[in-house]
Protein backbone atom coordinates (compact mmCIF):
# COMPACT_ATOMS: atom_id res chain seq x y z
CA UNK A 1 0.00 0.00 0.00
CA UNK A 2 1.23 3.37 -0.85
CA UNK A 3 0.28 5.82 1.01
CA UNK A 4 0.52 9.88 -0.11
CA UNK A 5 0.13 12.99 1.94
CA UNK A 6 -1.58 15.59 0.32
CA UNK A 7 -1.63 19.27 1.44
CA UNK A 8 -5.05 20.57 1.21
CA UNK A 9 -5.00 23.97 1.82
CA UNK A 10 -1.77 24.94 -0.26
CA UNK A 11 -2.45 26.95 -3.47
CA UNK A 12 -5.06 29.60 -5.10
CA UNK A 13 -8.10 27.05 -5.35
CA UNK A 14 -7.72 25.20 -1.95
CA UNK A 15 -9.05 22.95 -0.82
CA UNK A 16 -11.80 22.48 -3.83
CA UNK A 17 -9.32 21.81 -6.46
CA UNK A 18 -7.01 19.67 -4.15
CA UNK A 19 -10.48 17.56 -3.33
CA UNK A 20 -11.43 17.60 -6.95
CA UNK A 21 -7.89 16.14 -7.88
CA UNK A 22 -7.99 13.45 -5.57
CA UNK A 23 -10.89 12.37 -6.78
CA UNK A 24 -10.26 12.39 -10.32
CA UNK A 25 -6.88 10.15 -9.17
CA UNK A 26 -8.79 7.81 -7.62
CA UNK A 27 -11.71 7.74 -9.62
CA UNK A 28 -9.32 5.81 -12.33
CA UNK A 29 -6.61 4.14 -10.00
CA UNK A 30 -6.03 0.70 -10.12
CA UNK A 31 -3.14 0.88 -7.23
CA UNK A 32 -3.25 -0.16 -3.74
CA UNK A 33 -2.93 3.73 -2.58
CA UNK A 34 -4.34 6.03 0.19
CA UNK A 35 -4.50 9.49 0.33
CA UNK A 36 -3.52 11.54 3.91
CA UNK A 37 -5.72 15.07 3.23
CA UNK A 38 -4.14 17.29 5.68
CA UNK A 39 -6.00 20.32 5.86
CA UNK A 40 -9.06 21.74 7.71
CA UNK A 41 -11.21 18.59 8.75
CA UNK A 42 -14.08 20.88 8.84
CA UNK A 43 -13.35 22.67 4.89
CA UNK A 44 -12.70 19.25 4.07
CA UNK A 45 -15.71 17.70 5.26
CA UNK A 46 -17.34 20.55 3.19
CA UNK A 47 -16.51 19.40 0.09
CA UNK A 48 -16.26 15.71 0.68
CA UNK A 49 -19.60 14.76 1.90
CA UNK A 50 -21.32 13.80 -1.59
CA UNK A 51 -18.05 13.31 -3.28
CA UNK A 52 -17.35 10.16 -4.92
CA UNK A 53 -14.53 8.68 -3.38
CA UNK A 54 -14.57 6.11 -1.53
CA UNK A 55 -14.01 7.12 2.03
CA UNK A 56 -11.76 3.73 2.83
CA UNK A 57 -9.15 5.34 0.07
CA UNK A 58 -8.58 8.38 2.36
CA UNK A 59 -8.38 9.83 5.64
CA UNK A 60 -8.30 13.43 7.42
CA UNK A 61 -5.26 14.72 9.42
CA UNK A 62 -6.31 18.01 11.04
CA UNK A 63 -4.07 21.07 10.43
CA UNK A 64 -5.51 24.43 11.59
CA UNK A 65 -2.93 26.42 9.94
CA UNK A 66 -2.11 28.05 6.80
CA UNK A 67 1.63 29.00 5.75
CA UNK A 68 0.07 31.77 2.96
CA UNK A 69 2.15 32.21 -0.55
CA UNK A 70 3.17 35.70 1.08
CA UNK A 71 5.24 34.40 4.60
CA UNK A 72 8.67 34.01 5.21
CA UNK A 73 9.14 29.98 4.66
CA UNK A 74 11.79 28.97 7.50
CA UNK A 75 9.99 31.40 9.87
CA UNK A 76 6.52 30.27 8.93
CA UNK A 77 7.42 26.74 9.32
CA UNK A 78 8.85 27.07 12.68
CA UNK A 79 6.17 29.06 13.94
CA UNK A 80 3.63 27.64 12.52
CA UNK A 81 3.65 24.29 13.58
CA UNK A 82 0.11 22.98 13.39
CA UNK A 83 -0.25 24.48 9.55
CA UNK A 84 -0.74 21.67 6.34
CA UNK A 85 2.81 22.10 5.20
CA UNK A 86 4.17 21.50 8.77
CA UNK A 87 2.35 18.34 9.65
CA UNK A 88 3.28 16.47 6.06
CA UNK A 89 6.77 16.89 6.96
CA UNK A 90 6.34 15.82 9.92
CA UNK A 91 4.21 12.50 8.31
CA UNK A 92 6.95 12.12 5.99
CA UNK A 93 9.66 12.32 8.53
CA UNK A 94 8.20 9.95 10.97
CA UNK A 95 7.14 7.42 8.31
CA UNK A 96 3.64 8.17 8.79
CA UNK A 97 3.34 8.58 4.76
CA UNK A 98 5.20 7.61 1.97
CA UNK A 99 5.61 11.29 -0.06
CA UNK A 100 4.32 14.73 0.31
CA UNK A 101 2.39 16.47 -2.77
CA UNK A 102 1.88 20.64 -1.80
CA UNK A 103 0.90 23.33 -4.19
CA UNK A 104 1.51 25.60 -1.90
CA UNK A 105 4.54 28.30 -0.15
CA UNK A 106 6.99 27.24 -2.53
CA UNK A 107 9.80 28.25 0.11
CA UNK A 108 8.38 26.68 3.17
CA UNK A 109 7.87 23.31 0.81
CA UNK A 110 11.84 23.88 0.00
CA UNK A 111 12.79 24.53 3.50
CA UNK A 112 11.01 21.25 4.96
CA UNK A 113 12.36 19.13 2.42
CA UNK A 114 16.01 20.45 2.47
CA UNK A 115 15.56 20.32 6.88
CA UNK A 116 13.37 17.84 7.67
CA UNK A 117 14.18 15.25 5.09
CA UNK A 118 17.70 16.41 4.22
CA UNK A 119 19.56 15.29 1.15
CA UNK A 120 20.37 11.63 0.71
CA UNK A 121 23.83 11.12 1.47
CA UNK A 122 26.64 12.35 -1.01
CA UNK A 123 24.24 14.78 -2.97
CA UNK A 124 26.22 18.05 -2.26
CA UNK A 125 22.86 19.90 -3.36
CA UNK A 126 19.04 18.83 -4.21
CA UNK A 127 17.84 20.39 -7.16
CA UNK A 128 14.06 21.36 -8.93
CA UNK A 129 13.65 20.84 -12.33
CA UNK A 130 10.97 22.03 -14.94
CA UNK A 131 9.07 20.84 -17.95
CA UNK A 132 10.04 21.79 -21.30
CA UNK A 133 7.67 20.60 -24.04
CA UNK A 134 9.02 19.73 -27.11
CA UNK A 135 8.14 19.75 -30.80
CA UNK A 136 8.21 15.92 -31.43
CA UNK A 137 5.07 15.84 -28.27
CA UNK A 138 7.90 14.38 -25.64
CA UNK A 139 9.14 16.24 -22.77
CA UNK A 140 12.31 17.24 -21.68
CA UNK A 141 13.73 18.28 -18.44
CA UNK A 142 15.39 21.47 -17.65
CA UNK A 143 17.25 21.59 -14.31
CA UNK A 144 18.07 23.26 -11.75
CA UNK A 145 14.91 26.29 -12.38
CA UNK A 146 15.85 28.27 -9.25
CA UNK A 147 16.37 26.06 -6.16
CA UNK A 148 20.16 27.10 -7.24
CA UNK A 149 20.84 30.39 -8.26
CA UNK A 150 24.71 29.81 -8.01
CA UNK A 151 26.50 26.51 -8.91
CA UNK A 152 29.71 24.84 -8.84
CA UNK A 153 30.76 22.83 -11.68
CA UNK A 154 30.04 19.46 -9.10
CA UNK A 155 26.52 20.94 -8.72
CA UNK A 156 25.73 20.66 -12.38
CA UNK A 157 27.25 16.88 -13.00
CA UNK A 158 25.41 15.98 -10.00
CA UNK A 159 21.98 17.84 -11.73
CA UNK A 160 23.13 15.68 -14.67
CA UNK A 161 22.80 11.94 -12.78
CA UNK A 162 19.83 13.38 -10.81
CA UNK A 163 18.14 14.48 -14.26
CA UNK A 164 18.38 11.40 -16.12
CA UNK A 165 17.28 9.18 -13.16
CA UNK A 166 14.26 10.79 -13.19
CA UNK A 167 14.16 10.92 -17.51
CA UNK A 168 14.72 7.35 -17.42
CA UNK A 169 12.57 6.30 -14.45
CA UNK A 170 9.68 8.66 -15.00
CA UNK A 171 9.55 9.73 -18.07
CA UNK A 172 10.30 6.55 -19.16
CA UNK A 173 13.37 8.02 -22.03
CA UNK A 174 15.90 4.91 -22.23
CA UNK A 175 19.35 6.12 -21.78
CA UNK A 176 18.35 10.24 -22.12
CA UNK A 177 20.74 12.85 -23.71
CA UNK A 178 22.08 14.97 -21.59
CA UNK A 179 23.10 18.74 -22.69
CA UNK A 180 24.76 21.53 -20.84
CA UNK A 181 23.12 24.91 -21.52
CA UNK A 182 25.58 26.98 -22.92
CA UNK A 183 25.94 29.85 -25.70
CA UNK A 184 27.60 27.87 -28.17
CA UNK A 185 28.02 24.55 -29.01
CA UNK A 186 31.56 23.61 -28.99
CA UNK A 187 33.63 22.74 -26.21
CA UNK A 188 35.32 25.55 -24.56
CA UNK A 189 32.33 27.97 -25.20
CA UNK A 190 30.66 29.71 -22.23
CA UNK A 191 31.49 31.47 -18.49
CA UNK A 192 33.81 29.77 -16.13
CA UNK A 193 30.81 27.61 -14.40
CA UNK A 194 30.05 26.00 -17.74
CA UNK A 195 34.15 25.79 -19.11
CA UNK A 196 34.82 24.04 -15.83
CA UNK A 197 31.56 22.07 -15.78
CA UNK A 198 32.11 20.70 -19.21
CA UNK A 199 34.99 17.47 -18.99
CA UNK A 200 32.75 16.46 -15.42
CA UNK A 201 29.86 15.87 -17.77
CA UNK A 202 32.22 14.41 -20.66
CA UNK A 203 34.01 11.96 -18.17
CA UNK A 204 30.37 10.98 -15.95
CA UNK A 205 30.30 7.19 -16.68
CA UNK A 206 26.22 7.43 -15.31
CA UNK A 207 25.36 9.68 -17.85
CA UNK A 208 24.76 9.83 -21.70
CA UNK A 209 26.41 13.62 -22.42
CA UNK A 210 26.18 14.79 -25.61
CA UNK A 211 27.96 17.90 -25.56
CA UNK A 212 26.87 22.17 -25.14
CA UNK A 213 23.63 22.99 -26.30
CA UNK A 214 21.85 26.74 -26.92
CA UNK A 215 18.92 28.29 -26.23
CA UNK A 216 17.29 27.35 -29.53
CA UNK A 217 17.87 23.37 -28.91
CA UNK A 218 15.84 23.56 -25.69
CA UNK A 219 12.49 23.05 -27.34
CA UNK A 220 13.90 20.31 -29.59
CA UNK A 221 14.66 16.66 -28.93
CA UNK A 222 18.70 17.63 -29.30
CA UNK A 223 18.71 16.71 -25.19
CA UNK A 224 16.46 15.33 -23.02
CA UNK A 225 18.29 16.95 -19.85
CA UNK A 226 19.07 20.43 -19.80
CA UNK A 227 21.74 21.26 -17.20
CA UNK A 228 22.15 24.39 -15.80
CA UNK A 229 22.41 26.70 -12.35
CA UNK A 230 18.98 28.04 -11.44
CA UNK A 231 19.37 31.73 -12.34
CA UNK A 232 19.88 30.38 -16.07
CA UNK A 233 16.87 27.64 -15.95
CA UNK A 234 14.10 30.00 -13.69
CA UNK A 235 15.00 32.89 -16.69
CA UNK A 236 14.34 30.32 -19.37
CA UNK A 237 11.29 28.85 -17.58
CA UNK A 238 9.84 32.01 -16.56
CA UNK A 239 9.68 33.02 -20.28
CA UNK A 240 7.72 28.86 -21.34
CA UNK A 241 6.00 30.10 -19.19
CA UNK A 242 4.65 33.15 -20.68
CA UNK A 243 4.32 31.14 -24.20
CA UNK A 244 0.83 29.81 -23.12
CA UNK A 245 -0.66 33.23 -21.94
CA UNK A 246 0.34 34.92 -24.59
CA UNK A 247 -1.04 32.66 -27.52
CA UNK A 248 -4.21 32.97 -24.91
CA UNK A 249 -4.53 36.47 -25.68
CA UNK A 250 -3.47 36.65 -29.27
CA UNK A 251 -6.55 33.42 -29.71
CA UNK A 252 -3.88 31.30 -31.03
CA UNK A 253 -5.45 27.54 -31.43
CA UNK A 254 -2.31 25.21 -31.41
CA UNK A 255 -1.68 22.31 -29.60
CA UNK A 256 2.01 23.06 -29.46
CA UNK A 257 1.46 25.82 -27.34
CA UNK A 258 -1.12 24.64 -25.31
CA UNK A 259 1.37 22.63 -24.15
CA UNK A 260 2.78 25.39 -22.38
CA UNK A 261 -0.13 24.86 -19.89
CA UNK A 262 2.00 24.06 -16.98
CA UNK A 263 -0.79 23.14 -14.77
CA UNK A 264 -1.43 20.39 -16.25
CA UNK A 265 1.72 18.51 -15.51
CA UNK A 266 1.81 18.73 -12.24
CA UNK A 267 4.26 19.27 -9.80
CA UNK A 268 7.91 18.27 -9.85
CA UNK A 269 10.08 16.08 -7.23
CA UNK A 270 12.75 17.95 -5.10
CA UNK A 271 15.52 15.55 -6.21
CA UNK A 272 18.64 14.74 -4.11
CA UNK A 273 16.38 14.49 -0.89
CA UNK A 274 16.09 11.21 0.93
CA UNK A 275 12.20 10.95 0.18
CA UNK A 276 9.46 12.15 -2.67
CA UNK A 277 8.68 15.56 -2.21
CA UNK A 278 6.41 17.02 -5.07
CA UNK A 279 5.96 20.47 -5.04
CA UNK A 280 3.16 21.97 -7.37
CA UNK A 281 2.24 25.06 -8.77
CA UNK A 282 0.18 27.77 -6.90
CA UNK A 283 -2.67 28.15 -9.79
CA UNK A 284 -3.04 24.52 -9.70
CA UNK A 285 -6.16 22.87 -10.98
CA UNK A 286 -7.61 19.69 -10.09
CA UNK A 287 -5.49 18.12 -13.32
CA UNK A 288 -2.36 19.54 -11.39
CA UNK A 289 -3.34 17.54 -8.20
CA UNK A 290 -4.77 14.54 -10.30
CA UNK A 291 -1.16 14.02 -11.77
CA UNK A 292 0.86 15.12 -8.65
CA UNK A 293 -0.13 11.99 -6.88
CA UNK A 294 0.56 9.93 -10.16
CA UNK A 295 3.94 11.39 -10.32
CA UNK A 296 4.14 10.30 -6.33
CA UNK A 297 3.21 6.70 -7.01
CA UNK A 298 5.64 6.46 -10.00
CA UNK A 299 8.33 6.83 -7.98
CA UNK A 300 7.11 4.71 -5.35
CA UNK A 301 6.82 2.15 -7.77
CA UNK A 302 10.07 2.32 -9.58
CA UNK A 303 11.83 3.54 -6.06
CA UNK A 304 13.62 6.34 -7.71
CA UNK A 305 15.03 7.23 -4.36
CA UNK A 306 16.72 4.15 -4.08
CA UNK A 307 18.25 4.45 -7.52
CA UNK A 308 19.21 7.67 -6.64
CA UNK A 309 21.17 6.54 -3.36
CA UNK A 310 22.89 3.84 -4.99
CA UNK A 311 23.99 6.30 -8.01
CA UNK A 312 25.43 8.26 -5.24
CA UNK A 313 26.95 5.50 -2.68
């Protein structure tokens, strides 16, 4: 039985779309899982009674707080120890539940994973990684997108490994490319993070590295990682981002760009910390929470944690 911890009252449309979500997840789930809604038992009960599920699939954990998108996150969390955010960590860390799924105070979700969970052992840094749809209807997976605004070159090889575990494991991609962003192609291009990050990411044995590439492979299949520090990869996914509201306004009908619809994916793991940790976006829908929890019970099921500490033993 898996069981997954979802925060309730984290993001614009709590605790509706988190119930509507869960729902949805369960409505088509064939796995042995149950759902932990930790949120206000009394909001929850709300929009529950009537609801579909079946009440064996879940249960209620009380939180009567609320760490808002607007606190300080390390402050927050240690003052606010009774609020949906604090009590999943504390479920995760005491083996109470098997991951944590929050749409909400990206910072405080950060903080707990990074304090409460720590990093497995050997991972100098965790890391976040984004989304990138590509032409070809496949996705790619740019990372680090801002946990990291300033790298070493042993950050970025260990991005690399973490990157393609997940490609591999997740997004099912056998063996995935891995590129460095960079602003040219050859070897010996770039700033002194990327020259020196280079022959790490040549010599990595655990990875398939094929070489530098620019801004305008990103969207392609040329790689299916895209390595860089965070101030690089939140810049490039801040302006996806954009993509999808502004072929909103201009009425542009593609399905390219609809792609560009990050809602719909979900959330993404922290990866590097000793247990899943899915943090999703704050607009989230109930698709968003629908495929949060599949991403959860993907890598319960292929125990990409494990893989990850044995990459790194």
């Amino acid at each position: 039985m898996i069981t997954i911890g979802l925060d309730m009252m984290g993001g614009d449309y709590a605790p509706l779309e988190a119930v509507k979500g869960a729902s949805a997840f369960m409505a088509y789930n064939k796995e042995e899982v149950h759902l932990v809604l930790i949120g206000d038992e009394e909001k929850l009960k709300l929009y529950l009674d009537g609801n579909s599920m079946n009440p064996s699939t879940y249960s209620i954990v009380h939180a009567a707080q609320v760490i808002e998108m607007h606190e300080h996150p390390t402050k927050a969390l240690k003052e606010k120890q009774q609020s949906s955010i604090a009590i999943g960590f504390h479920l995760l860390a005491t083996n109470k539940i098997d991951a944590f799924i929050s749409a909400g105070n990206t910072g405080a979700m950060m903080v707990g994973a990074l304090f409460s969970i720590k990093a497995i052992e050997g991972v100098l840094r965790p890391t976040i990684g984004a989304y990138m749809p590509r032409e070809n209807g496949t996705l790619g997976l740019l990372v680090d997108v801002g946990l990291n605004a300033d790298c070493k070159p042993e950050n970025l090889n260990q991005f690399a490994i973490l990157g393609s575990l997940f490609s591999e494991h997740i997004l099912n991609i056998p063996s995935p490319k891995v590129g460095l962003v960079n602003i040219g192609e050859e070897e010996g291009k770039g700033n002194i993070l990327t020259q020196a990050a280079y022959p790490l990411l040549k010599e990595n044995k655990q990875i398939n590295f094929v070489g530098n590439i620019e801004g305008r492979d990103i969207l392609m299949d040329k790689a299916d990682v895209l390595v860089c520090e965070g101030f690089t990869g939140n810049v490039v996914l801040k302006l996806a981002e954009s993509i999808h509201d502004l072929t909103k306004r201009r009425n542009i009908q593609d399905e390219y760009f609809d792609r560009f619809n990050f809602e719909t994916y979900g959330g993404v793991p922290v990866l590097g910390v000793a247990k899943p940790v899915i943090i999703g976006h704050g607009i989230s829908g109930y698709t968003a929470f629908k495929n949060m929890i599949n991403i959860a019970c993907r890598m319960m099921k292929t125990d990409l944690t494990g893989k990850i500490k044995a990459s790194f033993s």
